[in-house]
C-alpha atoms as a PDB file:
ATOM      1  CA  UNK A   1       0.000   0.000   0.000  1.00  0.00           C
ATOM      2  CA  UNK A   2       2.521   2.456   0.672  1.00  0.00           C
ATOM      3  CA  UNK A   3       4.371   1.256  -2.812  1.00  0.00           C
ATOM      4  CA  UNK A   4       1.235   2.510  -3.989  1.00  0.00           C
ATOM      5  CA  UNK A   5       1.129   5.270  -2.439  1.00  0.00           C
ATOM      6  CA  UNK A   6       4.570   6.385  -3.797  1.00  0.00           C
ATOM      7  CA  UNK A   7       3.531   5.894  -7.200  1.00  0.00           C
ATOM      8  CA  UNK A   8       0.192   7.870  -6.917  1.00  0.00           C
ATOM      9  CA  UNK A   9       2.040  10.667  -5.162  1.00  0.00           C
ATOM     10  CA  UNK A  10       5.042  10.542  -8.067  1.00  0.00           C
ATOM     11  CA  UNK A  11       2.283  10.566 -10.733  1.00  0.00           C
ATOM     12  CA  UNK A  12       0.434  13.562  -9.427  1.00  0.00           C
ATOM     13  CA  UNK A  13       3.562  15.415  -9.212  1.00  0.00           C
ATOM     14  CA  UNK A  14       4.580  15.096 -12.720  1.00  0.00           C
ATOM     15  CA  UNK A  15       0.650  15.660 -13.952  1.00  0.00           C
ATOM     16  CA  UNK A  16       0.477  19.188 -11.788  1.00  0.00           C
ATOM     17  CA  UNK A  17       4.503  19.844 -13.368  1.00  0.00           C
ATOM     18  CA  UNK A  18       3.396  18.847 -16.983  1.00  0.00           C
ATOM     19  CA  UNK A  19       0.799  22.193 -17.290  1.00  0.00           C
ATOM     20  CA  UNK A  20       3.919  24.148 -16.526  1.00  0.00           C
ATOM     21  CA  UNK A  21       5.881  23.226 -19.128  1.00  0.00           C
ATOM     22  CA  UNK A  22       2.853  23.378 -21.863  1.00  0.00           C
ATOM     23  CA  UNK A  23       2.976  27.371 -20.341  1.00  0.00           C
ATOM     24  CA  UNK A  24       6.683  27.569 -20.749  1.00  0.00           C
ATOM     25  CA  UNK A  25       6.464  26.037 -24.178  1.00  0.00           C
ATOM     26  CA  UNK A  26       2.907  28.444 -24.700  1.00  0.00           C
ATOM     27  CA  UNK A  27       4.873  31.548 -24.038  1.00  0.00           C
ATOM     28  CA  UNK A  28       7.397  31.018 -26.732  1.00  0.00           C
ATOM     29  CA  UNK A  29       7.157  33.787 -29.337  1.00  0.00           C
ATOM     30  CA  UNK A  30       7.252  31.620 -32.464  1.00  0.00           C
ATOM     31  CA  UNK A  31       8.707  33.190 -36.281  1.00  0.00           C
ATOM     32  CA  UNK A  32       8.382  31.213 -39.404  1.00  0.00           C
ATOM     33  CA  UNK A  33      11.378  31.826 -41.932  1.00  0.00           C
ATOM     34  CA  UNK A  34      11.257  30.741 -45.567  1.00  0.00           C
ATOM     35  CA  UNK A  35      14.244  31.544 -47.121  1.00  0.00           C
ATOM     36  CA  UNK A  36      14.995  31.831 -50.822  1.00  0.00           C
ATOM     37  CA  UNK A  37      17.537  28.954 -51.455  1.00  0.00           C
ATOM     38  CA  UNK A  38      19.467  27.456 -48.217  1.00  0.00           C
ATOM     39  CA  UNK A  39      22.178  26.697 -51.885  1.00  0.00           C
ATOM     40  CA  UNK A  40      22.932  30.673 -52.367  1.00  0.00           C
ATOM     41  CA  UNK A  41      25.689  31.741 -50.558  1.00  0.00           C
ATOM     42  CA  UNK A  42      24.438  35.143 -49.213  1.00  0.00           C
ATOM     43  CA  UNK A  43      20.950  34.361 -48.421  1.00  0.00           C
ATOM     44  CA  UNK A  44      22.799  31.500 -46.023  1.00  0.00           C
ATOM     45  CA  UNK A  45      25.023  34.082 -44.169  1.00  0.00           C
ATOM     46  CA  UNK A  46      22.012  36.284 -43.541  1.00  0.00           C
ATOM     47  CA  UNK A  47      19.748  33.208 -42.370  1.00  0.00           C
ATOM     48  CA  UNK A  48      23.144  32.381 -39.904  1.00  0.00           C
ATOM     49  CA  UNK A  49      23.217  36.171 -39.026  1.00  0.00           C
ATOM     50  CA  UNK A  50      19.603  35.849 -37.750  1.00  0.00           C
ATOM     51  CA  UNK A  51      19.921  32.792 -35.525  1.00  0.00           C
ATOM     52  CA  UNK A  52      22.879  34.418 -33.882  1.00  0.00           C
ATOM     53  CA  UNK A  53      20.536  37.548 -33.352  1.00  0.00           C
ATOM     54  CA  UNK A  54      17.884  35.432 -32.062  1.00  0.00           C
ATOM     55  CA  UNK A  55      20.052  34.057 -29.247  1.00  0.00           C
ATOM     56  CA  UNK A  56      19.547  36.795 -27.455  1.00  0.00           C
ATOM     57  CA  UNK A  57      15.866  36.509 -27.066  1.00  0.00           C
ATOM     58  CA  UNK A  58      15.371  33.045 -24.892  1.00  0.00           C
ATOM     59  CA  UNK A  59      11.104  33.392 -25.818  1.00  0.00           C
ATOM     60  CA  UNK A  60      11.623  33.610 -29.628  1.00  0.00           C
ATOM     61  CA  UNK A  61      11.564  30.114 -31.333  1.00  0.00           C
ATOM     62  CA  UNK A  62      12.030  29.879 -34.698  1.00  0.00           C
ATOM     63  CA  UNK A  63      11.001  27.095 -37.438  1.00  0.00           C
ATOM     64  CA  UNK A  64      13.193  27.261 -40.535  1.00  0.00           C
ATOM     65  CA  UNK A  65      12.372  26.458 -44.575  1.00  0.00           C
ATOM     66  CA  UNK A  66      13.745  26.789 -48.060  1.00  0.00           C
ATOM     67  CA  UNK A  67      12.454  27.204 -50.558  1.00  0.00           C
ATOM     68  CA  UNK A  68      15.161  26.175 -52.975  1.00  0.00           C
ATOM     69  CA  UNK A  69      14.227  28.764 -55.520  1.00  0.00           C
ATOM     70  CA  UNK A  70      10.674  27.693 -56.389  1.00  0.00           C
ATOM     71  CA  UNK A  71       8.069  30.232 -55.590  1.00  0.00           C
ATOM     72  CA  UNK A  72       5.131  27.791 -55.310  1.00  0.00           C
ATOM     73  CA  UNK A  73       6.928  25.755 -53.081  1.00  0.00           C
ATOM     74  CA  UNK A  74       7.517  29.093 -50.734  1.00  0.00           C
ATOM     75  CA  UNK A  75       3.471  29.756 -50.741  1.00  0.00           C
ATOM     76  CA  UNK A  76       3.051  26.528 -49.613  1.00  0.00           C
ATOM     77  CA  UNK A  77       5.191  26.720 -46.884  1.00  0.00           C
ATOM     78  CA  UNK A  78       3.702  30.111 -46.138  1.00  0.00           C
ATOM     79  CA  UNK A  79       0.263  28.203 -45.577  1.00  0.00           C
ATOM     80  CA  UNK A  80       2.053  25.802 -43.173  1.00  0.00           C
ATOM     81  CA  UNK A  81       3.023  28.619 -41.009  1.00  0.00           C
ATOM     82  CA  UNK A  82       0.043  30.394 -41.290  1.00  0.00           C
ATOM     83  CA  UNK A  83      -1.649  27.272 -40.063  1.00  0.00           C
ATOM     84  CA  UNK A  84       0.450  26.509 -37.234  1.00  0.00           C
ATOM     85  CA  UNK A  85      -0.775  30.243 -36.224  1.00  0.00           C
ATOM     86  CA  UNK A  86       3.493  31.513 -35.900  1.00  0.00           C
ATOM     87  CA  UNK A  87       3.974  34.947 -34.382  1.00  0.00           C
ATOM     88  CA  UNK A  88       5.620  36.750 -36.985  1.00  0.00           C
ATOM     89  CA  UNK A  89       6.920  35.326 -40.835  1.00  0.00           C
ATOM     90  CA  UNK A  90      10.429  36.122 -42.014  1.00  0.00           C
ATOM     91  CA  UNK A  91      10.171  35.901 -45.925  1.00  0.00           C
ATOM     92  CA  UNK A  92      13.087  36.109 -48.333  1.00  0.00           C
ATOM     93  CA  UNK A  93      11.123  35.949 -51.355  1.00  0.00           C
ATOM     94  CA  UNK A  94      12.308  33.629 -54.520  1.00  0.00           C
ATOM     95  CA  UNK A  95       9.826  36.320 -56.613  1.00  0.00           C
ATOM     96  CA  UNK A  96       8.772  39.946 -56.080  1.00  0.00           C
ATOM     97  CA  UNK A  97       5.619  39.130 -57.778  1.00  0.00           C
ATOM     98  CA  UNK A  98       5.024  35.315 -57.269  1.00  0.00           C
ATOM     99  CA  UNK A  99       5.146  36.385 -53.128  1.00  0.00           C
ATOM    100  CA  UNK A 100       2.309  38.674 -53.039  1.00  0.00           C
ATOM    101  CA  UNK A 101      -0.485  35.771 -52.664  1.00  0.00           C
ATOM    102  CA  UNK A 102       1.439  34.339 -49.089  1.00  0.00           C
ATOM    103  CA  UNK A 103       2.076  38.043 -48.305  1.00  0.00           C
ATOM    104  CA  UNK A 104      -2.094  38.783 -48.263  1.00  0.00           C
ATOM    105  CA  UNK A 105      -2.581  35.366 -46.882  1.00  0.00           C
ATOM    106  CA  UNK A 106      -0.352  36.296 -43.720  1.00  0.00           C
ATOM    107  CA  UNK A 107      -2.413  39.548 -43.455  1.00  0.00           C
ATOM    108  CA  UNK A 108      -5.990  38.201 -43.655  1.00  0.00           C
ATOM    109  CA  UNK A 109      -4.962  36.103 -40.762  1.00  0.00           C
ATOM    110  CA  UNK A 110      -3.311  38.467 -39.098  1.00  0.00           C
ATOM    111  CA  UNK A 111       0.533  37.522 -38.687  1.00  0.00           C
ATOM    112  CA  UNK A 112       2.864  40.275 -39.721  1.00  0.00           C
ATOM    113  CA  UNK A 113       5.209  39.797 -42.167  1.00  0.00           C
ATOM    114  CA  UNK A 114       8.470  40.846 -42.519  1.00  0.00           C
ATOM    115  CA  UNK A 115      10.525  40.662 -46.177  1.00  0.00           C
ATOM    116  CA  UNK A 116      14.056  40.232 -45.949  1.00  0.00           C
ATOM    117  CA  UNK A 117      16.101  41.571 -48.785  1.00  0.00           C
ATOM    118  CA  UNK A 118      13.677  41.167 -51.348  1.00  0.00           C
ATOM    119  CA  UNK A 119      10.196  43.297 -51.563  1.00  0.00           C
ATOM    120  CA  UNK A 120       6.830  41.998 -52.085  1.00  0.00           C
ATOM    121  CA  UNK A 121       4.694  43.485 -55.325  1.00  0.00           C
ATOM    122  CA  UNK A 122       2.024  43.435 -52.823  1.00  0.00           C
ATOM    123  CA  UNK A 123       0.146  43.310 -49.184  1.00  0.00           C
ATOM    124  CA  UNK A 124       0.669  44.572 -45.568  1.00  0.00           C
ATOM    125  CA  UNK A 125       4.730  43.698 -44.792  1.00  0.00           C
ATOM    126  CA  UNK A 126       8.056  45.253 -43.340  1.00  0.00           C
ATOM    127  CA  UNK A 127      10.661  45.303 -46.050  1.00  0.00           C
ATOM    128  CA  UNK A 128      13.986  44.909 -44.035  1.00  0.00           C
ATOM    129  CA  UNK A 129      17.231  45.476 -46.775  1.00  0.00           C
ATOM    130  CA  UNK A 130      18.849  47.545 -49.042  1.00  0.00           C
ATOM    131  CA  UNK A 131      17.703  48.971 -52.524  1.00  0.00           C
ATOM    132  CA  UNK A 132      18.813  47.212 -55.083  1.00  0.00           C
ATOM    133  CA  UNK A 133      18.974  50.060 -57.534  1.00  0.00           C
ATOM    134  CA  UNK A 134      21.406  51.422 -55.227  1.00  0.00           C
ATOM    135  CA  UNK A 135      24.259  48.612 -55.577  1.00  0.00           C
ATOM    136  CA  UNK A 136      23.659  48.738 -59.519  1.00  0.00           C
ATOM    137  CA  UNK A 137      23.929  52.056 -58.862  1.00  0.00           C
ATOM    138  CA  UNK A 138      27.357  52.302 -57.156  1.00  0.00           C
ATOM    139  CA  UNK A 139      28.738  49.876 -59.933  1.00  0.00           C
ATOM    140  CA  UNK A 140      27.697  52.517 -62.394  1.00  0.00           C
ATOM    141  CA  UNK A 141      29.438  55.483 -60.336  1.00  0.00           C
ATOM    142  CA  UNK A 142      32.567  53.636 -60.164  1.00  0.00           C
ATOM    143  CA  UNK A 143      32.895  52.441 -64.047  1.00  0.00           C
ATOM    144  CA  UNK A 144      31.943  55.788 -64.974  1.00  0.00           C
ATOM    145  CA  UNK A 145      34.626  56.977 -63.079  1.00  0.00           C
ATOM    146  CA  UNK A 146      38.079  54.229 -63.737  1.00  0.00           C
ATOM    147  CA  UNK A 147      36.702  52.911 -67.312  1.00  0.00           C
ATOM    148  CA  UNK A 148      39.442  54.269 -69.815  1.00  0.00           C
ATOM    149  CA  UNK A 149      37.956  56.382 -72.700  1.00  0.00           C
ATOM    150  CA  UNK A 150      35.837  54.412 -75.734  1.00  0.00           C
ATOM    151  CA  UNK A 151      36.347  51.482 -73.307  1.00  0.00           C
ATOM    152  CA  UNK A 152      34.193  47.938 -74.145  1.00  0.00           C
ATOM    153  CA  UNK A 153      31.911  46.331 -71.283  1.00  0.00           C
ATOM    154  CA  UNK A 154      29.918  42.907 -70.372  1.00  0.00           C
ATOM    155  CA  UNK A 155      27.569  42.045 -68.144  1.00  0.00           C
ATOM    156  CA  UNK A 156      26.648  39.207 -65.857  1.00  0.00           C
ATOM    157  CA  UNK A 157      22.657  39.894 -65.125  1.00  0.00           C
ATOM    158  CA  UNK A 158      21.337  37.583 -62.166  1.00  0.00           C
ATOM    159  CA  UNK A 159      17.857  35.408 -62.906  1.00  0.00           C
ATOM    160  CA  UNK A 160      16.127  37.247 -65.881  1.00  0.00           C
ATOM    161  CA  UNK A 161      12.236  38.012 -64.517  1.00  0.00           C
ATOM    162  CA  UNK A 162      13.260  38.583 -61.127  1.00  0.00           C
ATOM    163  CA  UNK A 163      13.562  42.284 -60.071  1.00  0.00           C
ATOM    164  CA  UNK A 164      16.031  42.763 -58.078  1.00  0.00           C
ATOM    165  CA  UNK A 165      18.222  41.505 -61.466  1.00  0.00           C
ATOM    166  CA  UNK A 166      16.392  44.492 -63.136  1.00  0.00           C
ATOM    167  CA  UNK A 167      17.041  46.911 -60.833  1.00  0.00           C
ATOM    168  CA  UNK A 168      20.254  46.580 -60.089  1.00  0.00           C
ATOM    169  CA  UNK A 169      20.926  46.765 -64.527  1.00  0.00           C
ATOM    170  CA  UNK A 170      19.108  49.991 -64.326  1.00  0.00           C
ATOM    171  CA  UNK A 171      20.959  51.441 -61.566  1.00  0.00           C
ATOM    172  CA  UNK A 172      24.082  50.199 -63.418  1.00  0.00           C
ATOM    173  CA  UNK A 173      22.958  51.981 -66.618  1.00  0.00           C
ATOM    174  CA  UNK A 174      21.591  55.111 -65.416  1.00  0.00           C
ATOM    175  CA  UNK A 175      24.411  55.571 -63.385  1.00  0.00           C
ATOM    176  CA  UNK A 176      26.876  55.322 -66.923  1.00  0.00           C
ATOM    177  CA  UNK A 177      24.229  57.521 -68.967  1.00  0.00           C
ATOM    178  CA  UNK A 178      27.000  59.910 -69.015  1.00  0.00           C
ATOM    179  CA  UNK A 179      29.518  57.908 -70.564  1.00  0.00           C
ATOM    180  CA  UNK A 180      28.392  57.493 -74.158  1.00  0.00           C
ATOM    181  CA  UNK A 181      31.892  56.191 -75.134  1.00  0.00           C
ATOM    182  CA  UNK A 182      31.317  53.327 -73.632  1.00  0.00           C
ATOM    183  CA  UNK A 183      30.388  49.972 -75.470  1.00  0.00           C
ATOM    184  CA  UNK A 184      28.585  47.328 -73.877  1.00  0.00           C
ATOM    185  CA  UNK A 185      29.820  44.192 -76.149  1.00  0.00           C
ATOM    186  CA  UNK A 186      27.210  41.668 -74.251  1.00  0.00           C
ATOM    187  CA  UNK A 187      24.469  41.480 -71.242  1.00  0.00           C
ATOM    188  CA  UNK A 188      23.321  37.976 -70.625  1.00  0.00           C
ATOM    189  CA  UNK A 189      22.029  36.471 -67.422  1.00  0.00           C
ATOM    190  CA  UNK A 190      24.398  33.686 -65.545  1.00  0.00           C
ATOM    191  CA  UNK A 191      21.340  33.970 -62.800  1.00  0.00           C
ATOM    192  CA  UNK A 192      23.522  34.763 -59.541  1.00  0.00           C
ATOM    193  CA  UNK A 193      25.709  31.243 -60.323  1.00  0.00           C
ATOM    194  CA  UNK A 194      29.535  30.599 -60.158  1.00  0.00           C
ATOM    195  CA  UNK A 195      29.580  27.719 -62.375  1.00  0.00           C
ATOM    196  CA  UNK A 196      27.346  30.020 -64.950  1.00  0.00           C
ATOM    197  CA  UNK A 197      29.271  33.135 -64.582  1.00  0.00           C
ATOM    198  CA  UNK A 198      32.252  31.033 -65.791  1.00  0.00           C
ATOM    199  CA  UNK A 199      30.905  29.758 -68.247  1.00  0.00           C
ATOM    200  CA  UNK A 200      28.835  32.852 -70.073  1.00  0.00           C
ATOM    201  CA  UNK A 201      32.815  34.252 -69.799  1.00  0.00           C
ATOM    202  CA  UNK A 202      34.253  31.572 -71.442  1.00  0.00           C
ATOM    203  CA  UNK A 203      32.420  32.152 -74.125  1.00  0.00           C
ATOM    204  CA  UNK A 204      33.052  35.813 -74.239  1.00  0.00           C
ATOM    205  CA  UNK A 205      36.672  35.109 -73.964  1.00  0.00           C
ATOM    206  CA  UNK A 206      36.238  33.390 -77.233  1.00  0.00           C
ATOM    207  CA  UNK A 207      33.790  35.978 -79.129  1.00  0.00           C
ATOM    208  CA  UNK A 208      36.059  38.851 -78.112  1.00  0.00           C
ATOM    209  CA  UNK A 209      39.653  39.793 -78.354  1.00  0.00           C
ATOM    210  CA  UNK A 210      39.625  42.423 -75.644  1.00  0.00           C
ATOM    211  CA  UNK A 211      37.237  44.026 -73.039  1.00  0.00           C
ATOM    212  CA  UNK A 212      38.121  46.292 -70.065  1.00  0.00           C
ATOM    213  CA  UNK A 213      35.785  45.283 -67.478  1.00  0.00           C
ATOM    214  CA  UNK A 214      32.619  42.650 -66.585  1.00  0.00           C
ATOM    215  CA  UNK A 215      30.253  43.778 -64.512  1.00  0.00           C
ATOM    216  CA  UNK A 216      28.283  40.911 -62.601  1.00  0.00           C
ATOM    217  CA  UNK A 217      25.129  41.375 -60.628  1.00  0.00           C
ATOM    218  CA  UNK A 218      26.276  39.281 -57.440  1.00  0.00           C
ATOM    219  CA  UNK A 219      29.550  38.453 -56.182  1.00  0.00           C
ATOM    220  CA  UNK A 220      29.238  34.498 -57.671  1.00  0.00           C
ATOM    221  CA  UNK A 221      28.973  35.151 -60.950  1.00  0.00           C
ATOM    222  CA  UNK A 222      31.623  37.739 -60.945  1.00  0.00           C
ATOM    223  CA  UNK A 223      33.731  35.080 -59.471  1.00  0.00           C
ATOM    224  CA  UNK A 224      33.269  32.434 -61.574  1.00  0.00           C
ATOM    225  CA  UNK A 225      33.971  34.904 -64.677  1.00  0.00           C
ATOM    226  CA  UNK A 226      37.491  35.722 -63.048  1.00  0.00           C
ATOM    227  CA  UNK A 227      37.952  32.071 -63.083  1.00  0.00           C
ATOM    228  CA  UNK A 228      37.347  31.240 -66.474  1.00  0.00           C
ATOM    229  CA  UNK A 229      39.342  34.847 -67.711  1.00  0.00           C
ATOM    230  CA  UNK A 230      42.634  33.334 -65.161  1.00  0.00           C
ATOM    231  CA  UNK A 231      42.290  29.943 -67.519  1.00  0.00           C
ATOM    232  CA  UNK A 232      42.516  32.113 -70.691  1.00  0.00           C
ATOM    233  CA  UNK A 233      45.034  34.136 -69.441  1.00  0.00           C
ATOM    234  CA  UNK A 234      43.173  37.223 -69.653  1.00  0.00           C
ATOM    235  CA  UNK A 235      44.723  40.133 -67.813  1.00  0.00           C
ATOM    236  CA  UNK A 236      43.395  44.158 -67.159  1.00  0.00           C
ATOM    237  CA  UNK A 237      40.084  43.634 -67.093  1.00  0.00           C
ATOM    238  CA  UNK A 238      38.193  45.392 -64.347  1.00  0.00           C
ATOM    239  CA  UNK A 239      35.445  43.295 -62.392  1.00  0.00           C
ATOM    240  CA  UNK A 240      32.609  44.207 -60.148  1.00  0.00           C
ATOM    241  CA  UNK A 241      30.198  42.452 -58.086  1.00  0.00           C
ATOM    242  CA  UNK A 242      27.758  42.630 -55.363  1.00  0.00           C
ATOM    243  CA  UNK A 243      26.788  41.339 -51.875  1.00  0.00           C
ATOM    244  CA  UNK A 244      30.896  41.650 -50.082  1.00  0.00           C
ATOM    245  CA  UNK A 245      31.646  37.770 -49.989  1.00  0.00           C
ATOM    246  CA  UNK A 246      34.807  36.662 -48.376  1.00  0.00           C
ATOM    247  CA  UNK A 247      36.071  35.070 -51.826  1.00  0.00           C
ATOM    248  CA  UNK A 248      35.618  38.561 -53.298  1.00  0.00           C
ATOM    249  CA  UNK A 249      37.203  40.306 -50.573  1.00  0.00           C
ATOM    250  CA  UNK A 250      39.858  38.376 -50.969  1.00  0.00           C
ATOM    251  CA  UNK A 251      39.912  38.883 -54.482  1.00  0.00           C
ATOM    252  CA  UNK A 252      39.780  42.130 -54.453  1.00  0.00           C
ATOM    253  CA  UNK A 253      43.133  42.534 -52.007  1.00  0.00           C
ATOM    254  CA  UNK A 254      44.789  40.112 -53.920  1.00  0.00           C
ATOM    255  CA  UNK A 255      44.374  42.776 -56.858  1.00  0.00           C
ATOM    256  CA  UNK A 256      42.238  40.527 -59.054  1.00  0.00           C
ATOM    257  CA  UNK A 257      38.874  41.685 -58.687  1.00  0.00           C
ATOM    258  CA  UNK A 258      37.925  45.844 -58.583  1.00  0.00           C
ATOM    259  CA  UNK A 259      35.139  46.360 -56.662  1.00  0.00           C
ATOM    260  CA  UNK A 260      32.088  44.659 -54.587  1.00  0.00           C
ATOM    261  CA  UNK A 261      29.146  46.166 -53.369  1.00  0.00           C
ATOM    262  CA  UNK A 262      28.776  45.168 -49.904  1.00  0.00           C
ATOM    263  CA  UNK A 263      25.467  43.895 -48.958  1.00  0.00           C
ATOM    264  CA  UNK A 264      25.258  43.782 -44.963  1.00  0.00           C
ATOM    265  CA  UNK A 265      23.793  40.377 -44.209  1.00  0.00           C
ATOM    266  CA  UNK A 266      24.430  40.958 -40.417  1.00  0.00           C
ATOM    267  CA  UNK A 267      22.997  43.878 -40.637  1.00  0.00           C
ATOM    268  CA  UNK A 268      19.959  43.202 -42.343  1.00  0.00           C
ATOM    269  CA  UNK A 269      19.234  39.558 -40.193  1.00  0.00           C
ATOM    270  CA  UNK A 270      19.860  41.939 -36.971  1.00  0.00           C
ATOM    271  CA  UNK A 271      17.402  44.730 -38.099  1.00  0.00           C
ATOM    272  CA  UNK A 272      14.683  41.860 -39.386  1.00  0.00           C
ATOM    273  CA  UNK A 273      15.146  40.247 -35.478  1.00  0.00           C
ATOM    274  CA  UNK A 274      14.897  44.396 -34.430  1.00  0.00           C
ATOM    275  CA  UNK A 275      11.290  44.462 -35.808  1.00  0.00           C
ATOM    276  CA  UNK A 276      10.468  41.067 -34.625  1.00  0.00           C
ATOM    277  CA  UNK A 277      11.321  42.428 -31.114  1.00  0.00           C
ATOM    278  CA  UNK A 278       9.019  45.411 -31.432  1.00  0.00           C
ATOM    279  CA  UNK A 279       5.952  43.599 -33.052  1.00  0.00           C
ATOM    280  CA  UNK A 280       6.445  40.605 -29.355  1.00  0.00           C
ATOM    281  CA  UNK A 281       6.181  43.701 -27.490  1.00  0.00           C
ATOM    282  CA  UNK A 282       3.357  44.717 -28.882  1.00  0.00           C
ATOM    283  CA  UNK A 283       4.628  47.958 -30.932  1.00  0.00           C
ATOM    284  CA  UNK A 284       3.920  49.365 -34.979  1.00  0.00           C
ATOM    285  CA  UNK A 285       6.316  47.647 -37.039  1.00  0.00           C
ATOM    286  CA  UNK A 286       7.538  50.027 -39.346  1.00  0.00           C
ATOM    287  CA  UNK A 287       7.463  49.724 -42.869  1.00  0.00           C
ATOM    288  CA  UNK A 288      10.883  49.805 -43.894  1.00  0.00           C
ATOM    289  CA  UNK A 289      14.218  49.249 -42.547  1.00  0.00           C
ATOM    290  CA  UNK A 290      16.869  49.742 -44.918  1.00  0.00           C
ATOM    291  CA  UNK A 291      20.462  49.014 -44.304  1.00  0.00           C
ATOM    292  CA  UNK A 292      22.441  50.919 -46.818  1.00  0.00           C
ATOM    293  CA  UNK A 293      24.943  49.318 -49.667  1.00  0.00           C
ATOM    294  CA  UNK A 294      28.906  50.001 -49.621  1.00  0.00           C
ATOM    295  CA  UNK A 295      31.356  50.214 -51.863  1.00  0.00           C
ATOM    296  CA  UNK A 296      34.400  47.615 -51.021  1.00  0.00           C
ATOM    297  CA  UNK A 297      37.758  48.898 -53.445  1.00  0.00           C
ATOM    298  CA  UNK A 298      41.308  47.940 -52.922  1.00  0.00           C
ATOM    299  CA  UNK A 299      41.720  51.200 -50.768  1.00  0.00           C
ATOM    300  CA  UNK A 300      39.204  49.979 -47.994  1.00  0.00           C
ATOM    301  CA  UNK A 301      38.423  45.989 -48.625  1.00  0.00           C
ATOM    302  CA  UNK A 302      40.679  45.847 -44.887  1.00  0.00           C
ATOM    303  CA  UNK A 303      37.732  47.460 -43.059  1.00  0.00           C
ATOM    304  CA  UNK A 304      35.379  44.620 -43.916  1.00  0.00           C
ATOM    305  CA  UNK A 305      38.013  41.711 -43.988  1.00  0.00           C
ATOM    306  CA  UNK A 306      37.827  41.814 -39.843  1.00  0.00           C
END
């Protein structure tokens, strides 16, 4: 009997613990985050910048997916964490325009959005990033500025369709309206890939005898082109990229690359966890946050190589 008694006693001790924990667990401030491609190398730091920022925050959970680059398959996963009724959702969106329907789902049931380094075409949502125009933008400023006169251009676009590939073209060729000696041999898309950008280059290398610079619309593709124009031996040309990866820093110290347009991951993942910290306590999320572009050259690459 007392045997019995033990186990009756233990039992009701763990049953009256056991709605404790289901509060603890209740309490926990939960954010969905679909991002674009776990693959892509930049879109990977910033998801990495965010769990460190999160860290800091013991009540924030948050449930991770990727999308891998297909916009359907980032509505659907949108519906899953509309229907486990998450907090907040963290969206880096494969598609500006292919988003909107998840974005206007979220705000019909009521769970704030934020977009991370990619806007939405439409709905209620915090963008959290930097203008793409702008990097394009800086690219322009500095060609127009080192290119020698009547000099010959290419350029690597990212994934034709998508607009932050358009933008950052037009902010590349608005900023070089003013040089009109300049040729642009070639602009084909190598859509933001290493193995592409090589490639696309390879054939240029072929096609034509000399150019003085490639412009590439991400750091990847402007690698892989410096690859393929090492193999052919071609020298003096001047290449740019975007988003500040440690390969192009390096490349760019090294003397072999020109310029990157740094793209501040950890500064975008912390100001995305900033606005998930003022919509758990209850406040307006605002709706933007933008974390300005830099330009990395030889003369300051140290600052960001720390």
């Amino acid at each position: 009997m007392k045997k019995f008694a033990k186990i009756v006693l233990a039992t009701a001790v763990a049953l009256s613990v056991l709605p404790g924990i289901a509060q603890a667990q209740a309490k926990k401030f939960v954010v969905g985050y679909t991002n674009l491609a776990d693959t892509d190398v930049f879109t990977m730091s910033r998801k990495n910048a965010f769990i460190e920022a999160s860290k800091k925050d013991a009540e924030v959970s948050i449930s991770f997916s990727d999308a891998q680059g297909d916009a359907s398959k980032q509505l659907d996963q949108i519906d899953n964490f509309i229907a486990q009724k998450v907090n907040v959702i963290v969206v880096v969106p494969v598609d500006y325009q292919g988003i909107v329907p998840g974005v206007e789902k979220a705000n019909k049931a009521g769970i704030p959005v934020i977009a991370l380094g990619i806007e939405s075409a439409g709905g209620k949502y915090t963008f959290v990033g930097s203008k793409n125009i702008d990097a394009g933008r800086m690219q322009g400023e500095y060609m127009a500025k080192t290119l020698p006169k009547n000099a010959q251009i290419v350029y690597l676009q990212g994934e034709p369709g998508l607009y932050h590939s358009k933008e950052r073209l037009e902010g590349f060729t608005k900023a070089m309206a003013g040089r009109t000696d300049v040729k642009v041999l070639a602009n084909l898309p190598a859509n933001y890939d290493r193995a592409q950008g090589m490639k696309v280059t390879e054939d240029w290398v072929q096609k034509f005898p000399k150019f003085d610079a490639l412009i590439a619309a991400n750091d990847q593709m402007a690698l892989g082109a410096l690859q393929a124009l090492k193999t052919a031996g071609r020298k003096g040309v001047s290449i740019s990229g975007i988003d500040g990866v440690k390969d192009a820093l390096d490349a760019i110290k090294a003397g072999d690359m020109s310029q990157s347009i740094f793209q501040n991951a950890k500064g975008q993942a912390q100001g995305a966890f900033d606005v998930v910290e003022m919509i758990k306590k209850g406040q307006a999320a605002p709706k933007e946050k933008l974390i300005p572009f830099e330009s990395i050259v030889k003369d300051n690459v140290a600052n960001y190589m720390k």
